[in-house]
N, C-alpha and C. Protein backbone atom coordinates (compact mmCIF):
# COMPACT_ATOMS: atom_id res chain seq x y z
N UNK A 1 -7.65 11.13 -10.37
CA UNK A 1 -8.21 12.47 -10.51
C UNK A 1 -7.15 13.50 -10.13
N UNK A 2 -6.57 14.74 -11.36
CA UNK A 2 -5.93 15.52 -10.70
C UNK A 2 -6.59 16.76 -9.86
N UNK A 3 -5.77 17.27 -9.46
CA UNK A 3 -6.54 17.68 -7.86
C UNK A 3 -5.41 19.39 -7.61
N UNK A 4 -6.19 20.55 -7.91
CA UNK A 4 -5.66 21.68 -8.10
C UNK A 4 -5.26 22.12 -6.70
N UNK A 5 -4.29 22.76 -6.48
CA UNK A 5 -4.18 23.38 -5.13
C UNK A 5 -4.71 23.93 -4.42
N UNK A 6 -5.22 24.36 -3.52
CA UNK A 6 -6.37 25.19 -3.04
C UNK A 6 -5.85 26.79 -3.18
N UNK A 7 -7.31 27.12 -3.38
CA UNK A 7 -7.39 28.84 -3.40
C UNK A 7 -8.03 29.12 -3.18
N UNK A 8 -8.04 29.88 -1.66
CA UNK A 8 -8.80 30.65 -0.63
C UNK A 8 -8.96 31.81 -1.16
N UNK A 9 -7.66 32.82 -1.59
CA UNK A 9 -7.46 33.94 -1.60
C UNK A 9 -7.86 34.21 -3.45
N UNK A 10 -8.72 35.77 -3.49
CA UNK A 10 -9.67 35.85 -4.59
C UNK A 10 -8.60 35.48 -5.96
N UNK A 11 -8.83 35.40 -6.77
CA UNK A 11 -7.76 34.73 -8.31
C UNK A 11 -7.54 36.65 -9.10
N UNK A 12 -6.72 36.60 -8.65
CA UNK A 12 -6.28 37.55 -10.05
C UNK A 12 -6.45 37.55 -10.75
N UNK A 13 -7.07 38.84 -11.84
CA UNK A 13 -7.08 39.23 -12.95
C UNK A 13 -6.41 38.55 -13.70
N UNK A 14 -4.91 38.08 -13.35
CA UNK A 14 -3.97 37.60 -14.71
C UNK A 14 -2.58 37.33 -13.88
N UNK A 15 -1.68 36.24 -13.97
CA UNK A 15 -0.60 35.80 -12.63
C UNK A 15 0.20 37.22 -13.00
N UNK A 16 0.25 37.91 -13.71
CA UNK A 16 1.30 38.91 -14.47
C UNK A 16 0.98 39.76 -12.93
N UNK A 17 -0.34 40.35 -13.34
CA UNK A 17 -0.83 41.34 -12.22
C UNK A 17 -0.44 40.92 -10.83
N UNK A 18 -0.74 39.77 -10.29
CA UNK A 18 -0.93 39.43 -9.27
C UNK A 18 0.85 39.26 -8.57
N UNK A 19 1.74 38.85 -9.27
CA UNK A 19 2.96 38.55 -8.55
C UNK A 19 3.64 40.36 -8.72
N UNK A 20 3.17 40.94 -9.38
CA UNK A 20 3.97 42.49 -9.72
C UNK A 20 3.21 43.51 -8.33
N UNK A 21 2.05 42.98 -8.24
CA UNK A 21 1.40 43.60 -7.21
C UNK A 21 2.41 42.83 -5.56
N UNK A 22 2.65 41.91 -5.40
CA UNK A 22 3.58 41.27 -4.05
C UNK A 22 4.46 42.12 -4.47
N UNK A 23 4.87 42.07 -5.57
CA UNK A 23 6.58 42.60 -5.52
C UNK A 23 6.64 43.74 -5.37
N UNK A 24 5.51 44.73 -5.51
CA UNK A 24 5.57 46.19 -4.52
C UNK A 24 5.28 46.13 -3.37
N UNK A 25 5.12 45.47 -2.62
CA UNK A 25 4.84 45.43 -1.16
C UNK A 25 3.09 45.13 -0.78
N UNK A 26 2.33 45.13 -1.64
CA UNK A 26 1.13 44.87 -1.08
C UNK A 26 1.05 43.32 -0.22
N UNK A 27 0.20 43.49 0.72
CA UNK A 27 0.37 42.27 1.29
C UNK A 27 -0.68 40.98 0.42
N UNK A 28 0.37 39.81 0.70
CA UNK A 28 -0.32 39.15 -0.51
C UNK A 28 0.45 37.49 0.14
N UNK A 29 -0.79 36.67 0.06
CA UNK A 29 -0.46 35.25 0.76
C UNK A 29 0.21 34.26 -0.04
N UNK A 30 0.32 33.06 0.05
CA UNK A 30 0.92 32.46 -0.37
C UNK A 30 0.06 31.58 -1.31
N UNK A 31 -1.11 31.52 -0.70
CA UNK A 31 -2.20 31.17 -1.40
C UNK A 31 -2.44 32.00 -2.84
N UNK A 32 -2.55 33.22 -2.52
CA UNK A 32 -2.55 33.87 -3.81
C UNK A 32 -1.63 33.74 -5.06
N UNK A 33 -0.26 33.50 -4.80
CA UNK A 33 0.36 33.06 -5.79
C UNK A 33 0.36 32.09 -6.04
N UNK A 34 -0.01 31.00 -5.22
CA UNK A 34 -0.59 29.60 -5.56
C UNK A 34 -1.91 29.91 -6.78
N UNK A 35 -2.54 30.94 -6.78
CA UNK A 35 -3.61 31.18 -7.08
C UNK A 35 -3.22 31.76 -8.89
N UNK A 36 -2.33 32.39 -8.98
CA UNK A 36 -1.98 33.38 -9.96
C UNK A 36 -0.87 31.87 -10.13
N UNK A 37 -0.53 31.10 -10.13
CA UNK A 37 0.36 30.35 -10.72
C UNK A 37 -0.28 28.91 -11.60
N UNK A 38 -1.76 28.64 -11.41
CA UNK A 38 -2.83 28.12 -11.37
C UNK A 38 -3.18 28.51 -12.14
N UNK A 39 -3.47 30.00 -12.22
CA UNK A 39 -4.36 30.40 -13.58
C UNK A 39 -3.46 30.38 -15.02
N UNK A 40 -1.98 31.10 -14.97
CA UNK A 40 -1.21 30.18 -15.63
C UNK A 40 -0.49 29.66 -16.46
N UNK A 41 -0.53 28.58 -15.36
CA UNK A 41 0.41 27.39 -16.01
C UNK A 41 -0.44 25.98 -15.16
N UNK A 42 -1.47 26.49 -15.61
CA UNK A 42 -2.46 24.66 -14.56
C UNK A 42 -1.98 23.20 -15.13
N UNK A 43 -1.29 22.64 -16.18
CA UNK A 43 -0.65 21.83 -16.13
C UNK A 43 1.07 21.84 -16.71
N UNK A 44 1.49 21.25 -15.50
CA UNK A 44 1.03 20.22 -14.60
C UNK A 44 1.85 20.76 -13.46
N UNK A 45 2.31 22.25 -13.18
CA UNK A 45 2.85 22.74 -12.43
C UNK A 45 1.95 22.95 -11.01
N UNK A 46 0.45 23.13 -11.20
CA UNK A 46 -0.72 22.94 -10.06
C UNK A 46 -1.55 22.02 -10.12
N UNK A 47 -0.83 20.66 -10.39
CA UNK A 47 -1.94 19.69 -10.58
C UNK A 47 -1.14 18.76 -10.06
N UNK A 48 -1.28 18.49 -8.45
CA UNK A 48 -0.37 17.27 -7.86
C UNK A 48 -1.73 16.47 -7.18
N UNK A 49 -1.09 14.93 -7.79
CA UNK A 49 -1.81 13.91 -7.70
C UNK A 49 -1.69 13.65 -6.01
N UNK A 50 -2.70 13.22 -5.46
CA UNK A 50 -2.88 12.94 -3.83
C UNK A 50 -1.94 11.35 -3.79
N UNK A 51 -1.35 11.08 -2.79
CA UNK A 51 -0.52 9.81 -2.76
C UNK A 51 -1.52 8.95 -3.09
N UNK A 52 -2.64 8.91 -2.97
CA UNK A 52 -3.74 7.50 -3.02
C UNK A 52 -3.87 7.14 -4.45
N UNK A 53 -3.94 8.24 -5.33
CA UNK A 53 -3.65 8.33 -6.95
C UNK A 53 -2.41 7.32 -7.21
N UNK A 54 -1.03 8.13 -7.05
CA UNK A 54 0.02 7.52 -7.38
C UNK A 54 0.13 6.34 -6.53
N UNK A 55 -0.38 5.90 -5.57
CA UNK A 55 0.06 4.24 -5.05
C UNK A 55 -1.16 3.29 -5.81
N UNK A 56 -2.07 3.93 -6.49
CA UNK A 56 -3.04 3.04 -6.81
C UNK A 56 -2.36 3.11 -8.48
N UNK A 57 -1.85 3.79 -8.98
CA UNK A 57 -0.54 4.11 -10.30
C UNK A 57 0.27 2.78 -10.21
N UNK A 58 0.96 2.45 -9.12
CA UNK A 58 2.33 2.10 -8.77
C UNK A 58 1.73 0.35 -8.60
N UNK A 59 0.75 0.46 -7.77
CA UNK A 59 -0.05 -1.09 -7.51
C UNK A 59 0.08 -1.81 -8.42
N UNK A 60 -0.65 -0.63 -9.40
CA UNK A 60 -1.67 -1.35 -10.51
C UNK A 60 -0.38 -1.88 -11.71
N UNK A 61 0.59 -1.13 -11.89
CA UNK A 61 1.59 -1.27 -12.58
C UNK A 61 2.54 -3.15 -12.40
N UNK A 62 2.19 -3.38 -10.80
CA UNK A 62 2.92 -4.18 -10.20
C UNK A 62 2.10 -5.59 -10.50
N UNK A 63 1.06 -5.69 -10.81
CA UNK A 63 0.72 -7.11 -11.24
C UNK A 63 0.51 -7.99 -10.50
N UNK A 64 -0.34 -7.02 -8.93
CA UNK A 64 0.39 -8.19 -7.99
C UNK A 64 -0.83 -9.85 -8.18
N UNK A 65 -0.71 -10.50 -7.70
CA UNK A 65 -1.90 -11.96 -7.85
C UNK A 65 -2.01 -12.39 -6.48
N UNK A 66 -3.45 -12.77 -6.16
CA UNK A 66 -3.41 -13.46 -5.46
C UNK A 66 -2.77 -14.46 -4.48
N UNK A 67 -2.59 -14.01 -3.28
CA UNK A 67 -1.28 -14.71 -2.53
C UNK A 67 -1.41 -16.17 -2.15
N UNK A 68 -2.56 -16.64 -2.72
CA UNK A 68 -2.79 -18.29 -2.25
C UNK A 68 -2.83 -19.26 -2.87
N UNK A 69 -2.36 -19.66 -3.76
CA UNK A 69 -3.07 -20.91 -4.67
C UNK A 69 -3.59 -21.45 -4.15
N UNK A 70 -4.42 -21.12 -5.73
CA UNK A 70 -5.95 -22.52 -5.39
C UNK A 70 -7.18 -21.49 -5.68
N UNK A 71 -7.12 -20.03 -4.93
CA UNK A 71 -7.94 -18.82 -4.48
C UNK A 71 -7.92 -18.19 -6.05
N UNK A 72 -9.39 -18.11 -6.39
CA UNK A 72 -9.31 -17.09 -7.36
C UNK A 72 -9.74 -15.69 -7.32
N UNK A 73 -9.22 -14.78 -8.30
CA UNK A 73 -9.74 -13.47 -7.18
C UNK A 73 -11.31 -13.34 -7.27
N UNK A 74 -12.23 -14.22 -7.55
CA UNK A 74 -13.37 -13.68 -7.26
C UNK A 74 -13.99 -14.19 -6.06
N UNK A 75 -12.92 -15.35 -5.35
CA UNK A 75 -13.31 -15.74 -4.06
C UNK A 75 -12.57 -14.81 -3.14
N UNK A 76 -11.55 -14.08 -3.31
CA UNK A 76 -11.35 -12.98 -2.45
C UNK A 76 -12.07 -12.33 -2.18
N UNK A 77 -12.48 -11.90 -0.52
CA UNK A 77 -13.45 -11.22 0.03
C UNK A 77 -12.82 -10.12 0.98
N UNK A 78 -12.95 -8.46 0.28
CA UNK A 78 -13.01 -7.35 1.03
C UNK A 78 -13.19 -6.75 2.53
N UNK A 79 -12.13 -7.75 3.21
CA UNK A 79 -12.43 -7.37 4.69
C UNK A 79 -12.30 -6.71 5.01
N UNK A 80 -11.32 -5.46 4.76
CA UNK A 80 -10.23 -4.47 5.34
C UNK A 80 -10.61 -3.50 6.13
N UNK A 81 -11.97 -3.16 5.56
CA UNK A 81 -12.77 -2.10 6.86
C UNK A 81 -13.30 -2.78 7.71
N UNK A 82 -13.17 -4.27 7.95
CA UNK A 82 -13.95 -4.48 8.91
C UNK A 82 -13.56 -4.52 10.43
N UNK A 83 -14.31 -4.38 11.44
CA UNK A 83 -14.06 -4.15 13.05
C UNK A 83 -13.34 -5.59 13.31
N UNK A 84 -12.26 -5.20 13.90
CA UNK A 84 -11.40 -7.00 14.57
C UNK A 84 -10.79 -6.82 15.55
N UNK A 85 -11.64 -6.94 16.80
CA UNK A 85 -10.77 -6.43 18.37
C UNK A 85 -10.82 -5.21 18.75
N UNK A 86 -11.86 -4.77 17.86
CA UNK A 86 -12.32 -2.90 18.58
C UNK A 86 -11.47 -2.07 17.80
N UNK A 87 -10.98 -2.55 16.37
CA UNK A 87 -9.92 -1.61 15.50
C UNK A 87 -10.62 -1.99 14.47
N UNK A 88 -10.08 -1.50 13.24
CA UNK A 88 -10.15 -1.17 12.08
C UNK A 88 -9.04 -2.60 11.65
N UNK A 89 -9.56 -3.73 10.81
CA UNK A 89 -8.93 -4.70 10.65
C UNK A 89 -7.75 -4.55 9.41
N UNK A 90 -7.66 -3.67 8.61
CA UNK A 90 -6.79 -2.73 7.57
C UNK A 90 -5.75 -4.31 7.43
N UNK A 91 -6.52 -5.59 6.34
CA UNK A 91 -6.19 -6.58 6.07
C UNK A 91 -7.29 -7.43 5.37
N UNK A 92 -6.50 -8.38 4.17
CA UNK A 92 -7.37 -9.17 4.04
C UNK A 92 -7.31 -10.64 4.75
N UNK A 93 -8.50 -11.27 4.88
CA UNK A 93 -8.38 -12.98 5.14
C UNK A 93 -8.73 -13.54 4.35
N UNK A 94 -7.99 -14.85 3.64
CA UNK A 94 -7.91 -15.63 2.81
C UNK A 94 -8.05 -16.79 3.12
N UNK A 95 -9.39 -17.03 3.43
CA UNK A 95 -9.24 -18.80 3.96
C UNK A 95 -8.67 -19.67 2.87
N UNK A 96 -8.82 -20.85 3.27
CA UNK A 96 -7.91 -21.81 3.09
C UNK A 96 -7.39 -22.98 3.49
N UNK A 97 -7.26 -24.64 3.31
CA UNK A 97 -6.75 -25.29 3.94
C UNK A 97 -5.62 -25.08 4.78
N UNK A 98 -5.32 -25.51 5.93
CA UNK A 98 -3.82 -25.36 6.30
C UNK A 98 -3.23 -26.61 5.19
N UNK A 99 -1.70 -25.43 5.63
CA UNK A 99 -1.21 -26.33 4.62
C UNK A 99 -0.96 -26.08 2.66
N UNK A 100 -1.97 -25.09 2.65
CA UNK A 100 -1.93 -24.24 1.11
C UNK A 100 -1.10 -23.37 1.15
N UNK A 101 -0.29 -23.69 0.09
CA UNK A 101 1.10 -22.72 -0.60
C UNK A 101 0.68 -21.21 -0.31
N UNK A 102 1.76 -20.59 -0.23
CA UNK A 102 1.24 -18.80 -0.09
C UNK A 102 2.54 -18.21 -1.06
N UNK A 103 2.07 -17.70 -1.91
CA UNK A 103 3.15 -17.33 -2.70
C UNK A 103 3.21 -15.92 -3.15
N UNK A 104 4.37 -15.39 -3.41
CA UNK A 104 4.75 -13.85 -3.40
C UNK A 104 3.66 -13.09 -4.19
N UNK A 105 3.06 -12.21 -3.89
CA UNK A 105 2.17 -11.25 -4.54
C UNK A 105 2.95 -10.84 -6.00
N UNK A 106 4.07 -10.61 -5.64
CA UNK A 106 5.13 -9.91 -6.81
C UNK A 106 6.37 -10.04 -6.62
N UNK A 107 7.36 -9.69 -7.56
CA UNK A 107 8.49 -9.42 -7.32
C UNK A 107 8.77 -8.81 -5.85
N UNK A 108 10.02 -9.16 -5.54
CA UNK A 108 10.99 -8.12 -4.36
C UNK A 108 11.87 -8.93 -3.69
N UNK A 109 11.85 -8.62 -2.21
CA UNK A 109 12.85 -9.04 -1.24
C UNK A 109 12.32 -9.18 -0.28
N UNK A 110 12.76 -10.41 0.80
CA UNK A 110 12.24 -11.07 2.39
C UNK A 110 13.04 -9.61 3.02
N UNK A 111 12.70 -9.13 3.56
CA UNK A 111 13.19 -8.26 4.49
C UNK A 111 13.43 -9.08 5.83
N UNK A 112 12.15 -9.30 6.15
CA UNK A 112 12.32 -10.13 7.97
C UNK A 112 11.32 -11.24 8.02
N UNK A 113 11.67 -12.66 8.72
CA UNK A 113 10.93 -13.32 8.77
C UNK A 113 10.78 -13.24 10.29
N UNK A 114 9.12 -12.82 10.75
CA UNK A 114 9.10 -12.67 12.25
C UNK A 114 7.94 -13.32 12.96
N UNK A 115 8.31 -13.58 14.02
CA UNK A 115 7.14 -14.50 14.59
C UNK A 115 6.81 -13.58 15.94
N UNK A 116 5.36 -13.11 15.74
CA UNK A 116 4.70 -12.49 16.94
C UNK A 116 3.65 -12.98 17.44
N UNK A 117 3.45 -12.62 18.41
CA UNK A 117 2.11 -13.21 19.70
C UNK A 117 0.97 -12.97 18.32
N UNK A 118 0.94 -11.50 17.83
CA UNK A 118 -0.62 -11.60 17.01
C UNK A 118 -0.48 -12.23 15.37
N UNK A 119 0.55 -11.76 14.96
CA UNK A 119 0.33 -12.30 13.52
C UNK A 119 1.17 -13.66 13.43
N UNK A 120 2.04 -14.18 14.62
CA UNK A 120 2.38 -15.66 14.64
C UNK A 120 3.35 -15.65 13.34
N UNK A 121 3.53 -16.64 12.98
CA UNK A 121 4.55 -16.68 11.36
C UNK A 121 4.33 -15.82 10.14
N UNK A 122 5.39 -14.48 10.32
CA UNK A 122 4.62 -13.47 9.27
C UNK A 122 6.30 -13.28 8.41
N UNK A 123 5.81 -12.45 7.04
CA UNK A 123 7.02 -12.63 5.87
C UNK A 123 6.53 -10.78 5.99
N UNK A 124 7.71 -10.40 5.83
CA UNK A 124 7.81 -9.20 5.26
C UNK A 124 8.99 -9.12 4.42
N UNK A 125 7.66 -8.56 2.97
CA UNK A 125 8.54 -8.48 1.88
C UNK A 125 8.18 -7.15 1.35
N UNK A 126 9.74 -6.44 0.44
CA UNK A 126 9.56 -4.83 0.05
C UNK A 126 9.36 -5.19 -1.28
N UNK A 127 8.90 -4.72 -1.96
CA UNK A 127 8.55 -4.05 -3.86
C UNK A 127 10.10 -4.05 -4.41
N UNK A 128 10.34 -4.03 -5.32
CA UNK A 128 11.75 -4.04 -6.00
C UNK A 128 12.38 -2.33 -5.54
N UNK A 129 11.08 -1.92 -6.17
CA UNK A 129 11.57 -0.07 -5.62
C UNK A 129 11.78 0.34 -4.15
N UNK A 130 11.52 -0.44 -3.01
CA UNK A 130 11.31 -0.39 -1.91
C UNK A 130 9.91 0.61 -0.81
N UNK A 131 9.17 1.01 -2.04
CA UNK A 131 7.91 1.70 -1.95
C UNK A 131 7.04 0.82 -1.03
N UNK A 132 6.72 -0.32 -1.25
CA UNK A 132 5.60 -1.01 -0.46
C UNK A 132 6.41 -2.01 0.33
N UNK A 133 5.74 -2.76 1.35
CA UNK A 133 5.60 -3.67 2.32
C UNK A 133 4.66 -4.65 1.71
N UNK A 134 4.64 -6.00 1.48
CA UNK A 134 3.61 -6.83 1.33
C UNK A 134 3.44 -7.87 2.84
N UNK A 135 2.57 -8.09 3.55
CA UNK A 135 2.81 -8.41 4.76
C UNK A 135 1.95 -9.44 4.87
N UNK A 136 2.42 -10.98 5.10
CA UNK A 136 2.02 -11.95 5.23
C UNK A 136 2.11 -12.64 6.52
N UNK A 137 1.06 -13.24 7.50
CA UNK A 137 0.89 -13.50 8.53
C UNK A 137 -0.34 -15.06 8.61
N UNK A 138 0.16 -15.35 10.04
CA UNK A 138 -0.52 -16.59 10.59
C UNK A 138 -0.28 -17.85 9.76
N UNK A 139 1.11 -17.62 9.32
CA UNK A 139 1.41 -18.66 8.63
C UNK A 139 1.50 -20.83 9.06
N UNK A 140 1.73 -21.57 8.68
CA UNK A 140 2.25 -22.42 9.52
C UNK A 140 3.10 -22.51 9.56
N UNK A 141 4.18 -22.55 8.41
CA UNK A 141 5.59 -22.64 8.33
C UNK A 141 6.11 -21.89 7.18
N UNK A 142 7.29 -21.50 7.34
CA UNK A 142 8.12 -20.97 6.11
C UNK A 142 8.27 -21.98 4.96
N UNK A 143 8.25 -21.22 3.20
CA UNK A 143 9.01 -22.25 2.42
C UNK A 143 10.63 -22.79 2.90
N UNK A 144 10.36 -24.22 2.53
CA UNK A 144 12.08 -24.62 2.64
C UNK A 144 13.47 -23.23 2.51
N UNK A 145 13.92 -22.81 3.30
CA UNK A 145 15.17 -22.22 2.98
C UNK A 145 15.18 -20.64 2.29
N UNK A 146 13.74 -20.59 2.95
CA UNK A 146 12.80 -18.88 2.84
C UNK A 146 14.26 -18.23 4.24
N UNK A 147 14.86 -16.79 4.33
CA UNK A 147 16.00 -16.69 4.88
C UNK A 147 15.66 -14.94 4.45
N UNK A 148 15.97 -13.94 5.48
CA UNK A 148 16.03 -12.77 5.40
C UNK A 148 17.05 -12.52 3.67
N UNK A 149 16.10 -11.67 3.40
CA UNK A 149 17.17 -11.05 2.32
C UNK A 149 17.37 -11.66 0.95
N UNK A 150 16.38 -12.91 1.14
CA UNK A 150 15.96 -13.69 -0.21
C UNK A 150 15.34 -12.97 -1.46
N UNK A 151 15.80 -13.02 -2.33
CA UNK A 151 14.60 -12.24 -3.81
C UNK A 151 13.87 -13.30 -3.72
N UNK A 152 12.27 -12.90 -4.23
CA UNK A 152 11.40 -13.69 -4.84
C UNK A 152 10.78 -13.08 -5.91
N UNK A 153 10.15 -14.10 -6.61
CA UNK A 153 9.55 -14.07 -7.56
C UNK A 153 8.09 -13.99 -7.63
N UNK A 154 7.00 -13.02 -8.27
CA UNK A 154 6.07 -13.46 -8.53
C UNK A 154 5.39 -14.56 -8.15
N UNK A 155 4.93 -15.46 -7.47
CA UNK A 155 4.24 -16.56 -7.27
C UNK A 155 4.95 -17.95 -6.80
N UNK A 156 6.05 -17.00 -6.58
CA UNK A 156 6.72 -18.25 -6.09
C UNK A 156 6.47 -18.90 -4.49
N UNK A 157 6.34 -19.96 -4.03
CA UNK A 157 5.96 -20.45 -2.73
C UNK A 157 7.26 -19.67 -1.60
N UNK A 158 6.30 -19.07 -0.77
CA UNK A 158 7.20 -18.63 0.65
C UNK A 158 6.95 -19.01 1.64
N UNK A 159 5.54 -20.11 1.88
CA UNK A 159 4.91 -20.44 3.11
C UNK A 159 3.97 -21.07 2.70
N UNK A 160 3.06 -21.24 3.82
CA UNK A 160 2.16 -22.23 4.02
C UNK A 160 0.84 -21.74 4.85
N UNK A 161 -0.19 -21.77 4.92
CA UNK A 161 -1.62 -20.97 5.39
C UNK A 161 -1.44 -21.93 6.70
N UNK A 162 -2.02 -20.99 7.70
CA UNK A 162 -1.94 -21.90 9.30
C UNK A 162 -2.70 -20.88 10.04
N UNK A 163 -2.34 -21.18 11.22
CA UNK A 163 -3.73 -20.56 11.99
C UNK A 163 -2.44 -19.65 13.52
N UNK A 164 -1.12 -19.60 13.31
CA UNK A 164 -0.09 -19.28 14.12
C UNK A 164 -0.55 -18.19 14.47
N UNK A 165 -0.41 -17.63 15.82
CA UNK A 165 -0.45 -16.00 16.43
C UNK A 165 -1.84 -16.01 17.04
N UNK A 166 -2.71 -15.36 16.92
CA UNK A 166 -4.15 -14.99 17.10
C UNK A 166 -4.91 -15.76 16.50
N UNK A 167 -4.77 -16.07 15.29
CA UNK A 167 -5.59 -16.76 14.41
C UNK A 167 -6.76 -17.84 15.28
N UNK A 168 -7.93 -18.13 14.95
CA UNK A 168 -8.52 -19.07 15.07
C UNK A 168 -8.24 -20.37 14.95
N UNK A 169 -7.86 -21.86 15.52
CA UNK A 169 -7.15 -23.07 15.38
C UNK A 169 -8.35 -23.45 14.23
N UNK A 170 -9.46 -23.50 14.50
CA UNK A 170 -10.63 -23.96 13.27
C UNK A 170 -10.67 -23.69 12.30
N UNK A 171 -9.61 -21.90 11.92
CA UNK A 171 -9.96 -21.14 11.07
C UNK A 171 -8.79 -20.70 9.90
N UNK A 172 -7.85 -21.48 9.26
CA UNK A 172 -6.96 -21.33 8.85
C UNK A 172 -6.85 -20.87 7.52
N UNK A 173 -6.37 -19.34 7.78
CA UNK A 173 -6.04 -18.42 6.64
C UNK A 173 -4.87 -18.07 6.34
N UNK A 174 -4.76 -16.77 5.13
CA UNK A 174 -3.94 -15.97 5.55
C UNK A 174 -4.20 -14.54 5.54
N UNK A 175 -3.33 -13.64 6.75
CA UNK A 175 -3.77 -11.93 6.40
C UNK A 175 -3.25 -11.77 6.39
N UNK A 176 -2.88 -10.76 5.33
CA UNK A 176 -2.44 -10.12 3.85
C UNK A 176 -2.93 -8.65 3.85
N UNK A 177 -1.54 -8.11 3.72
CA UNK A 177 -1.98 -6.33 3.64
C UNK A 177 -0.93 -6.36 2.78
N UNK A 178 -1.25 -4.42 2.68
CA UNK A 178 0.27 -3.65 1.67
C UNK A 178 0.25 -2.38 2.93
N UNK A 179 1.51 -2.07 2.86
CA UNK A 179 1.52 -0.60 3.72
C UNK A 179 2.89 0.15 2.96
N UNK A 180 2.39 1.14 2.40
CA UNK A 180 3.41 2.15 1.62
C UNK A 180 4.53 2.06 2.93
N UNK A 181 6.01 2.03 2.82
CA UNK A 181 6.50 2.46 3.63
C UNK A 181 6.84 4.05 3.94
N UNK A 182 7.48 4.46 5.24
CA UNK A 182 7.83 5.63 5.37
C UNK A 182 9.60 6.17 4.56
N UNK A 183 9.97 7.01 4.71
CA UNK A 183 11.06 7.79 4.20
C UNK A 183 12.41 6.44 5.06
N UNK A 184 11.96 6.13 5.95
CA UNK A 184 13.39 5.33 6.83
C UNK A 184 13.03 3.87 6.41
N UNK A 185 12.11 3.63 5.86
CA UNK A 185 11.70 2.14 4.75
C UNK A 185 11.95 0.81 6.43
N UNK A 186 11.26 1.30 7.72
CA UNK A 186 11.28 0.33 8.57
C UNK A 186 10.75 -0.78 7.72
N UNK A 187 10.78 -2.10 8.06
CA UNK A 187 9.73 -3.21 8.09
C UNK A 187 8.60 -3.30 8.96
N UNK A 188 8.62 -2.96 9.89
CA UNK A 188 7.45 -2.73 11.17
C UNK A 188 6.65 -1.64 10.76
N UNK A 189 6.88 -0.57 10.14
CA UNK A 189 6.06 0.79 10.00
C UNK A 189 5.71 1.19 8.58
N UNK A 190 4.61 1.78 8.67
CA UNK A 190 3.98 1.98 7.26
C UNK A 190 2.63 2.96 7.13
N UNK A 191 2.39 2.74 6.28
CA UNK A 191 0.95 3.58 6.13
C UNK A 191 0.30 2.31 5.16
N UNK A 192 -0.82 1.83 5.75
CA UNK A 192 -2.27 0.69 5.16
C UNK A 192 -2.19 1.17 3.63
N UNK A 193 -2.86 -0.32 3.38
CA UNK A 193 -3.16 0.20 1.74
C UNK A 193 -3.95 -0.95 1.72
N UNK A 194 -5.17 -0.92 1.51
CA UNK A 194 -6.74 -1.98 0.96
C UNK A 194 -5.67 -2.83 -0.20
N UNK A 195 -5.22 -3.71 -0.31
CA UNK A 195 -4.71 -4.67 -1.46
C UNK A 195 -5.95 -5.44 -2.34
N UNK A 196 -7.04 -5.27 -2.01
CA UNK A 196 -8.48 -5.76 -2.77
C UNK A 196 -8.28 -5.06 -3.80
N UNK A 197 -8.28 -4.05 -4.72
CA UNK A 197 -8.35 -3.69 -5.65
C UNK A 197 -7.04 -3.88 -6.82
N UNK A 198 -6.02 -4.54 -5.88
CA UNK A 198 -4.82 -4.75 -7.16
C UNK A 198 -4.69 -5.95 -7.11
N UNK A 199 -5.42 -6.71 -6.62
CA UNK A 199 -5.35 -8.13 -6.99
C UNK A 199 -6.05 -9.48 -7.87
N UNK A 200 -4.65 -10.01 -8.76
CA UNK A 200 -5.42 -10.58 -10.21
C UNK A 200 -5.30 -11.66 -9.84
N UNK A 201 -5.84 -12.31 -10.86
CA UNK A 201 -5.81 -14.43 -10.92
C UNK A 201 -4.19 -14.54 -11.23
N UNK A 202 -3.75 -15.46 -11.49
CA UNK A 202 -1.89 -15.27 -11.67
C UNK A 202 -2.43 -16.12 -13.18
C-alpha cells in the first residue's frame, strides 16, 4: 500500500500558490510544502512505501523455502507473536527429529557460526545484498566443513535440528527468524521480521 506523507497543515489552492506565498515571507511549515508538493506531483515523488512494504517486496522476490527437510510449508506453524520467557518470541519453531538436515532458506553467506547459552548452535547467514540476517539456532551440529564466510546455496544442508542452548532435550527443533539488518550490517543486531509469510515448499 502506498502511503502519502502526512498533511496537517490546510492544502493549498494549487503548489504554484502555496510555495510563492513562503517565498514572500509568510510563515509557512514544512508540512505545507509537503502538502503543495502532494497535490502536484503525487506520484511517486509523495508516495514512499513504509519499510514493511519494501522488505515484504525484497522477501518475496527471494524465494526463500522452508529451512527443514521433510517440513512442508503447511506444517509450518506461526509462532512469532507468541509469549516465550515473558517476551515476545519474534521466531519460528520447527519441530522435527533430531538429527534432520536444516538447509539454507536462500542464497548468501555464513557470516558467524556461534554457540550461546540461549540459542546453543546457531548459523548466521546475510542475503546476497546483505539486507537480511537469516538466523538459525538450537542446532545439534554444523554441516561437515560449514566455516565462517562460506556461500550457500538455496537448500543446501548447513546443520542438523537439536535441542542445544535453551531448547527443550524432549523437544527438538529449529528457531528460525529474519531480522533486516542495520546501516553497520552487525550479525548480532537487527530489526525482526515474521519469516511465516515468505516461506515456500522448495
Amino acid at each position: 500500500m502506498r502511503r502519502s506523507l502526512p498533511c496537517s497543515y490546510p492544502r493549498a489552492r494549487s503548489s504554484t500558490f502555496a510555495i510563492r506565498r513562503f517565498a514572500l515571507g509568510t510563515t509557512a511549515s514544512i508540512a505545507a510544502i509537503a502538502c503543495a508538493l502532494c497535490a502536484a506531483f503525487p506520484e511517486p515523488a509523495c508516495a514512499a512505501a513504509p519499510d514493511e512494504d519494501r522488505d515484504a517486496r525484497l522477501l518475496t522476490a527471494h524465494r526463500l523455502i522452508v529451512p527443514v527437510t521433510g517440513i512442508p510449508r503447511s506444517r509450518v506453524r506461526d509462532n512469532y507473536d507468541e509469549v516465550r520467557n515473558g517476551g515476545r518470541h519474534e521466531a519460528l519453531d520447527i519441530a522435527a527429529p533430531r538429527g534432520t538436515p536444516v538447509v539454507a532458506v536462500g542464497d548468501g553467506r555464513v557470516v558467524k557460526l556461534f554457540n550461546s547459552r540461549a540459542g546453543g548452535l546457531t548459523i548466521y547467514q546475510f542475503d546476497p545484498q546483505e539486507t537480511f540476517a537469516y538466523y538459525y539456532a538450537h542446532l545439534d551440529r554444523y554441516a561437515d566443513g560449514l566455516r565462517d564466510g562460506a556461500s550457500v546455496k538455496r537448500g543446501e544442508v548447513i546443520g542438523y535440528v537439536g535441542t542445544s542452548g535453551n531448547a527443550p532435550p524432549e523437544s527438538p527443533h529449529l528457531h528460525f527468524t529474519i531480522f533486516r539488518l542495520g546501516v553497520e550490517r552487525h550479525w548480532w543486531q537487527g530489526t525482526p521480521v515474521n519469516p511465516f509469510p515468505y516461506l515456500n515448499d522448495p
